[in-house]
N, C-alpha and C. Protein backbone atom coordinates (compact mmCIF):
# COMPACT_ATOMS: atom_id res chain seq x y z
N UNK A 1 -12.48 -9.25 17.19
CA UNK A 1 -13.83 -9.80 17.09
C UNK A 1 -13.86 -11.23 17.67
N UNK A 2 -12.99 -12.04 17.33
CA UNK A 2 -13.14 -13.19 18.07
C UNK A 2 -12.57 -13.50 19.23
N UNK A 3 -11.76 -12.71 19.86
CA UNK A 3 -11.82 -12.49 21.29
C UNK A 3 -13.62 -12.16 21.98
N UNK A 4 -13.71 -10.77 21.61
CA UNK A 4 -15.15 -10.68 21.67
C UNK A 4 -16.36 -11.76 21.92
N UNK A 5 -16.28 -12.79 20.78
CA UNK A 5 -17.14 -13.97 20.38
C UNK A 5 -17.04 -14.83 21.77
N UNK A 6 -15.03 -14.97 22.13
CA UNK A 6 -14.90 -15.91 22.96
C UNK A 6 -15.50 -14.92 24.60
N UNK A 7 -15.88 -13.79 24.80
CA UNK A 7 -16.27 -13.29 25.94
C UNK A 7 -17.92 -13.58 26.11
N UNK A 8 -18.41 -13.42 24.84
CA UNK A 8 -19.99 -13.70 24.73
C UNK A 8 -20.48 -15.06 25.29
N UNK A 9 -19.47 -16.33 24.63
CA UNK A 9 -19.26 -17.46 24.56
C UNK A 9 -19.44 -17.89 26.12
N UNK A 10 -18.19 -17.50 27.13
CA UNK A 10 -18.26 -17.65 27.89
C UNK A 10 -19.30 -17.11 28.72
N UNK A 11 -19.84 -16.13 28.66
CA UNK A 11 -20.99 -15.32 29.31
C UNK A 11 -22.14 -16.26 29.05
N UNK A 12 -22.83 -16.86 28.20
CA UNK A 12 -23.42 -18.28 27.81
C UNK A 12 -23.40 -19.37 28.32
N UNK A 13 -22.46 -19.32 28.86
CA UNK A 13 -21.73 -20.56 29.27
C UNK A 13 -22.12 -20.87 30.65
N UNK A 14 -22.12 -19.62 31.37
CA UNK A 14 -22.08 -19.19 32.91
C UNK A 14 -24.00 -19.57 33.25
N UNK A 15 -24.99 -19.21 32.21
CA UNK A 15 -26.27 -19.14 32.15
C UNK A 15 -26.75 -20.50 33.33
N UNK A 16 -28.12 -21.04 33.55
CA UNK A 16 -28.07 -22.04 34.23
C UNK A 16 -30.13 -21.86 33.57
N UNK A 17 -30.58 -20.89 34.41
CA UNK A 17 -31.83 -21.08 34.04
C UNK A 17 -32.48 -19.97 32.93
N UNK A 18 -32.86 -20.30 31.66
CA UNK A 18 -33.25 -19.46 30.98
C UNK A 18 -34.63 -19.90 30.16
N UNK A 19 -35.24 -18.70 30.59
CA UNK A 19 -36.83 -18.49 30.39
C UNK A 19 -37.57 -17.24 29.89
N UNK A 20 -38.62 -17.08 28.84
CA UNK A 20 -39.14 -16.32 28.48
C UNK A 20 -40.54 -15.70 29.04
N UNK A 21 -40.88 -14.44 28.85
CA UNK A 21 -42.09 -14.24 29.45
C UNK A 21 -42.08 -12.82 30.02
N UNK A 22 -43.07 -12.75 31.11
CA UNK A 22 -42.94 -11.54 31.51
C UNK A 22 -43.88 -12.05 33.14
N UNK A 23 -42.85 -11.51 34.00
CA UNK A 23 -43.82 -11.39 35.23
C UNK A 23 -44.42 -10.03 36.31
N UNK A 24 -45.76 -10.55 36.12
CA UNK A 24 -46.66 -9.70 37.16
C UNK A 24 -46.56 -9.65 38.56
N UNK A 25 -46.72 -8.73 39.13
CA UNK A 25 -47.05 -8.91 40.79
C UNK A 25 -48.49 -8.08 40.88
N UNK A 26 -49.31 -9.11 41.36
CA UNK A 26 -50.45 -8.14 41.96
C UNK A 26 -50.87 -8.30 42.46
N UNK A 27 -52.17 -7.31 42.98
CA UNK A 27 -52.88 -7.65 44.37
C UNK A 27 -54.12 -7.73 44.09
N UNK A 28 -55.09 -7.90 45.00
CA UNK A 28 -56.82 -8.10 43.85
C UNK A 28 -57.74 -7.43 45.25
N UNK A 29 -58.72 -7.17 44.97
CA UNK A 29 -59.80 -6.88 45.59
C UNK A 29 -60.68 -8.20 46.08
N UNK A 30 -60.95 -8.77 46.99
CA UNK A 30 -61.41 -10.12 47.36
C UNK A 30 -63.46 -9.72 47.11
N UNK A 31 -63.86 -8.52 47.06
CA UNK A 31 -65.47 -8.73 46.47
C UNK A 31 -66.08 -8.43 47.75
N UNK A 32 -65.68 -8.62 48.75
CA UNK A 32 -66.67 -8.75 49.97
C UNK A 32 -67.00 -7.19 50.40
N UNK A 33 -67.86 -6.95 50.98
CA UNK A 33 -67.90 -5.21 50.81
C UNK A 33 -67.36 -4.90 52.74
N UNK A 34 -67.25 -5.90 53.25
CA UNK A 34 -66.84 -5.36 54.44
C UNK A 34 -65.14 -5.33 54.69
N UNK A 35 -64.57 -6.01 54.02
CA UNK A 35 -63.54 -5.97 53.69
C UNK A 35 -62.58 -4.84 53.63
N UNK A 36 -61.29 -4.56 54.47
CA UNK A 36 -60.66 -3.88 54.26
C UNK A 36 -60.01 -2.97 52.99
N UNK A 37 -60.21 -4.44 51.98
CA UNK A 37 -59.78 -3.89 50.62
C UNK A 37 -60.72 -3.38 49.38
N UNK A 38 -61.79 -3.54 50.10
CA UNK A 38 -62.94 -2.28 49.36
C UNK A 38 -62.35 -0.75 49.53
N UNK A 39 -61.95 -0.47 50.53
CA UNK A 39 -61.68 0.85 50.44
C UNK A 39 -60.37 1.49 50.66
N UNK A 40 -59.33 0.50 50.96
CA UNK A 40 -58.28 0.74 51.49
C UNK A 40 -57.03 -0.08 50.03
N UNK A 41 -56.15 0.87 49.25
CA UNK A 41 -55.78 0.07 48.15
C UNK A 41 -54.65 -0.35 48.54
N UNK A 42 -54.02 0.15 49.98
CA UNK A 42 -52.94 -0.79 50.85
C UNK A 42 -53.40 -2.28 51.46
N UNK A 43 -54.31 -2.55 51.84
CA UNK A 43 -54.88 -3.12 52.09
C UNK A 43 -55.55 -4.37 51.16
N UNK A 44 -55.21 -4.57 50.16
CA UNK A 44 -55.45 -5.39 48.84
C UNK A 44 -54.82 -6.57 49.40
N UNK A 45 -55.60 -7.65 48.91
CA UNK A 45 -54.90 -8.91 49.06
C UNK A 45 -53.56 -9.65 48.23
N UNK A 46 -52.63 -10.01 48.32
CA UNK A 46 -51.79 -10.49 47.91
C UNK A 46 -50.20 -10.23 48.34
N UNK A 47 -49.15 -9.90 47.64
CA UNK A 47 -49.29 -9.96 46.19
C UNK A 47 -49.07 -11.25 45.60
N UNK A 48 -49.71 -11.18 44.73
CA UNK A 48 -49.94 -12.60 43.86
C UNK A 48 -48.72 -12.27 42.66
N UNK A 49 -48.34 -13.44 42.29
CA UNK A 49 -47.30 -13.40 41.18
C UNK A 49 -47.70 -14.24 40.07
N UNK A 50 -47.86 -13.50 38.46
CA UNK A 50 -48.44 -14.02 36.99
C UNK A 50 -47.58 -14.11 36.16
N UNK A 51 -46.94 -15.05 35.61
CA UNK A 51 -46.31 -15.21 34.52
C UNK A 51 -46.77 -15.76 33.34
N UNK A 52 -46.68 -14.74 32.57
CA UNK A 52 -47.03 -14.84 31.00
C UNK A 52 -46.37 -15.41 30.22
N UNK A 53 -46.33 -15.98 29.28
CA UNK A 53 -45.53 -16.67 28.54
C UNK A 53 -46.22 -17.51 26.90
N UNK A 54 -45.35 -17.62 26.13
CA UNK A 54 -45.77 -18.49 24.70
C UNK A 54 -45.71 -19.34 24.78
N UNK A 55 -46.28 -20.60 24.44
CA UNK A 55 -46.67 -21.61 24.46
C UNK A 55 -47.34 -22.26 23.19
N UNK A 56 -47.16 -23.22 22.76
CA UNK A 56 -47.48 -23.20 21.19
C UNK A 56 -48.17 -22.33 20.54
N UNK A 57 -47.51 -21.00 20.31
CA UNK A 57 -48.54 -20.19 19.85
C UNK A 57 -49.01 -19.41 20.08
N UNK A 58 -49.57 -19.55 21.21
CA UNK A 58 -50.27 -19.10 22.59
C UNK A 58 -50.00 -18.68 23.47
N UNK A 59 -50.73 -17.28 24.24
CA UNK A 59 -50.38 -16.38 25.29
C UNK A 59 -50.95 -17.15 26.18
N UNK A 60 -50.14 -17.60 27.40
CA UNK A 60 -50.55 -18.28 28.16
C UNK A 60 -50.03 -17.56 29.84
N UNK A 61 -51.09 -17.79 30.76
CA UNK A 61 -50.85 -16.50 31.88
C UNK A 61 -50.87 -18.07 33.35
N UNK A 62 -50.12 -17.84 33.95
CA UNK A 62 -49.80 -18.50 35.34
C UNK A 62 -49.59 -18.18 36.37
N UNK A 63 -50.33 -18.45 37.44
CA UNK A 63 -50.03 -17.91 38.73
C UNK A 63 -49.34 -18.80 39.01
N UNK A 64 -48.27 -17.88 40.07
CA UNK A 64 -46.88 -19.03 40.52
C UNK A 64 -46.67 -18.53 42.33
N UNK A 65 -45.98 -19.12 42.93
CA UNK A 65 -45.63 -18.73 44.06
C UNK A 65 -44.53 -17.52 44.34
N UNK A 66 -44.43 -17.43 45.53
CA UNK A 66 -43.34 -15.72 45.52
C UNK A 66 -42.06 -16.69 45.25
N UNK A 67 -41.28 -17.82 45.60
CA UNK A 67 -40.51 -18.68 45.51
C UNK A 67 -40.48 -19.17 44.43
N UNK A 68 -41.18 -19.04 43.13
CA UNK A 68 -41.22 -19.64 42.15
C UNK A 68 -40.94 -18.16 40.71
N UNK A 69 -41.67 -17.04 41.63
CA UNK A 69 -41.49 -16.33 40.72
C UNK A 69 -39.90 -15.36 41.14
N UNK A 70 -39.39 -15.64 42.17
CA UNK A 70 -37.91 -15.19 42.08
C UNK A 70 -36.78 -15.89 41.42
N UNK A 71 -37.33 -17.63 41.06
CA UNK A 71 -36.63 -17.91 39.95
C UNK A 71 -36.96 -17.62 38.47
N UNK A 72 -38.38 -17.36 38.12
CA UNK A 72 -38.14 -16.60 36.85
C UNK A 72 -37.79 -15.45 36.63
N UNK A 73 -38.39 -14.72 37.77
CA UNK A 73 -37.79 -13.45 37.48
C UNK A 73 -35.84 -13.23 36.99
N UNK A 74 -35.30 -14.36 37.33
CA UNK A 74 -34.30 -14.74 37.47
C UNK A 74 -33.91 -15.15 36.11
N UNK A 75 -34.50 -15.95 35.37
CA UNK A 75 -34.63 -16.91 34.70
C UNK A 75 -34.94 -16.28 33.58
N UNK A 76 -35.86 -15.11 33.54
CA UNK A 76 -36.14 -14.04 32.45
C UNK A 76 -35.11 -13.33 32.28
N UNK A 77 -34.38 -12.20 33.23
CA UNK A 77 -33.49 -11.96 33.17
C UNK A 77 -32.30 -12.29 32.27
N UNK A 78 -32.47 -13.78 32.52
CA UNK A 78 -31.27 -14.53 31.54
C UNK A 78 -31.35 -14.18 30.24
N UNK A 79 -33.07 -15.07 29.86
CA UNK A 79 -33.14 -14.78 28.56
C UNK A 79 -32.93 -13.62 27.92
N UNK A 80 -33.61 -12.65 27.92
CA UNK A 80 -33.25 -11.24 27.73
C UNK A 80 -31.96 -10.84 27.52
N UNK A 81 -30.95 -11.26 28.25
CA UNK A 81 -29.28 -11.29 28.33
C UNK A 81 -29.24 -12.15 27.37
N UNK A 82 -29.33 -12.69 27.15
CA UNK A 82 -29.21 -14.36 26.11
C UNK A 82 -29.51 -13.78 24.61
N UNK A 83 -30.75 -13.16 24.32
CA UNK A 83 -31.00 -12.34 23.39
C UNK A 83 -30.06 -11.37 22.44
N UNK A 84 -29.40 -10.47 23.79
CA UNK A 84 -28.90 -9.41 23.44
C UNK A 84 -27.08 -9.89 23.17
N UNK A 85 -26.84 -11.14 23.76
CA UNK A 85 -25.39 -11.09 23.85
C UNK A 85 -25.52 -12.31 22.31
N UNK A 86 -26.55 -12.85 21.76
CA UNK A 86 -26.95 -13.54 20.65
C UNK A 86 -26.37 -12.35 19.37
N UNK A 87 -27.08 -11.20 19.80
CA UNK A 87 -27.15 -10.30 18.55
C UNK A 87 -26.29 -9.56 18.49
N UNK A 88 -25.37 -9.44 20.00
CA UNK A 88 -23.88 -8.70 19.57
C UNK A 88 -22.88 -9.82 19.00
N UNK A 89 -23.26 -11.63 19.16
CA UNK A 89 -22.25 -12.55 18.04
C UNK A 89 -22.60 -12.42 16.85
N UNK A 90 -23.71 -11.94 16.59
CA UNK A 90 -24.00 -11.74 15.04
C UNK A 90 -23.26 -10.57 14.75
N UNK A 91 -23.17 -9.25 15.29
CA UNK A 91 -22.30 -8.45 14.72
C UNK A 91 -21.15 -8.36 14.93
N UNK A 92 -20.44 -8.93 15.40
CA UNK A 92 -19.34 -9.96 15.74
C UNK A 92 -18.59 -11.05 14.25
N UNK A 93 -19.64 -11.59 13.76
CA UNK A 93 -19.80 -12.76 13.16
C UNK A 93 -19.51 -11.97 11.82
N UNK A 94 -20.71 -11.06 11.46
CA UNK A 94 -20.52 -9.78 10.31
C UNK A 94 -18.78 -9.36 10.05
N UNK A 95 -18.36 -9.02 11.37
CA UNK A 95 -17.49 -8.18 10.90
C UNK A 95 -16.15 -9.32 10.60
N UNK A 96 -16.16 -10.48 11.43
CA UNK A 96 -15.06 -11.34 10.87
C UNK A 96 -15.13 -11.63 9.37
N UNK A 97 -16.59 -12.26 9.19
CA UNK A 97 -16.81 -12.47 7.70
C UNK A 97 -16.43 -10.93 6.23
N UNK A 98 -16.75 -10.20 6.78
CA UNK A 98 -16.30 -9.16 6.28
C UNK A 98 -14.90 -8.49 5.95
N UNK A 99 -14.20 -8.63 7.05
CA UNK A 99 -12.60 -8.88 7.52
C UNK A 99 -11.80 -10.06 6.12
N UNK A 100 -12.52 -11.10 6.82
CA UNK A 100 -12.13 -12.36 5.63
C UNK A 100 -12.33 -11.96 4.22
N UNK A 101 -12.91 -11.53 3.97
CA UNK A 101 -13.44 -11.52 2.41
C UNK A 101 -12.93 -10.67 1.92
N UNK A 102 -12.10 -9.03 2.92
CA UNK A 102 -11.47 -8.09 2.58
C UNK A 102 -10.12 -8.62 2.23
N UNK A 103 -9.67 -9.85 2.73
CA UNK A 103 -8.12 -9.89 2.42
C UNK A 103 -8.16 -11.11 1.48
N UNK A 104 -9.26 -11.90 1.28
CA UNK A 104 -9.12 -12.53 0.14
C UNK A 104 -9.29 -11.74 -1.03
N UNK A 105 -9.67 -10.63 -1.58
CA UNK A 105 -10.02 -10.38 -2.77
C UNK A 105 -8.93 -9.25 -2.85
């Protein structure tokens, strides 16, 4: 287990940008009726990139650039990893404490 801990540890370690949220790609209809993208749904303008995210509280939605959203997309990624390698040190953490307490008593 604490080999384990020390692999998580280091995997943490390696992180650089970590961010929560969720990102969109989309495209929109611009309104104009002569417009290609009235009728054509290849033809849509964009794609535009939205990142969602919490914020005191609050669902909060951002348009970002294609350059901006390949670092969160990036950056989400992490977190998500960050999450999951969090909750395998907790069962990690369980089983040392458990371990310990078996050979003290």
């Amino acid at each position: 287990a604490r080999q384990r801990i020390a692999h998580i540890r280091e995997a943490l370690n390696r992180i650089e940008y970590l961010c929560s949220g969720t990102l969109l790609e989309r495209t929109k209809l611009c309104g104009r009726p002569g417009c290609a993208c009235a009728s054509d749904p290849a033809a849509r303008h964009g794609p535009y990139f939205e990142w969602g995210h919490m914020r005191a509280g609050k669902l909060v939605h951002r348009q970002v650039s294609a350059k901006h959203a390949a670092a969160l997309r990036s950056a989400i990624a992490n977190y998500r990893m960050v999450k999951k390698l969090l909750r395998d040190w907790e069962v990690e953490t369980e089983r040392l404490i458990d371990a310990e307490q078996a050979t003290q008593a």
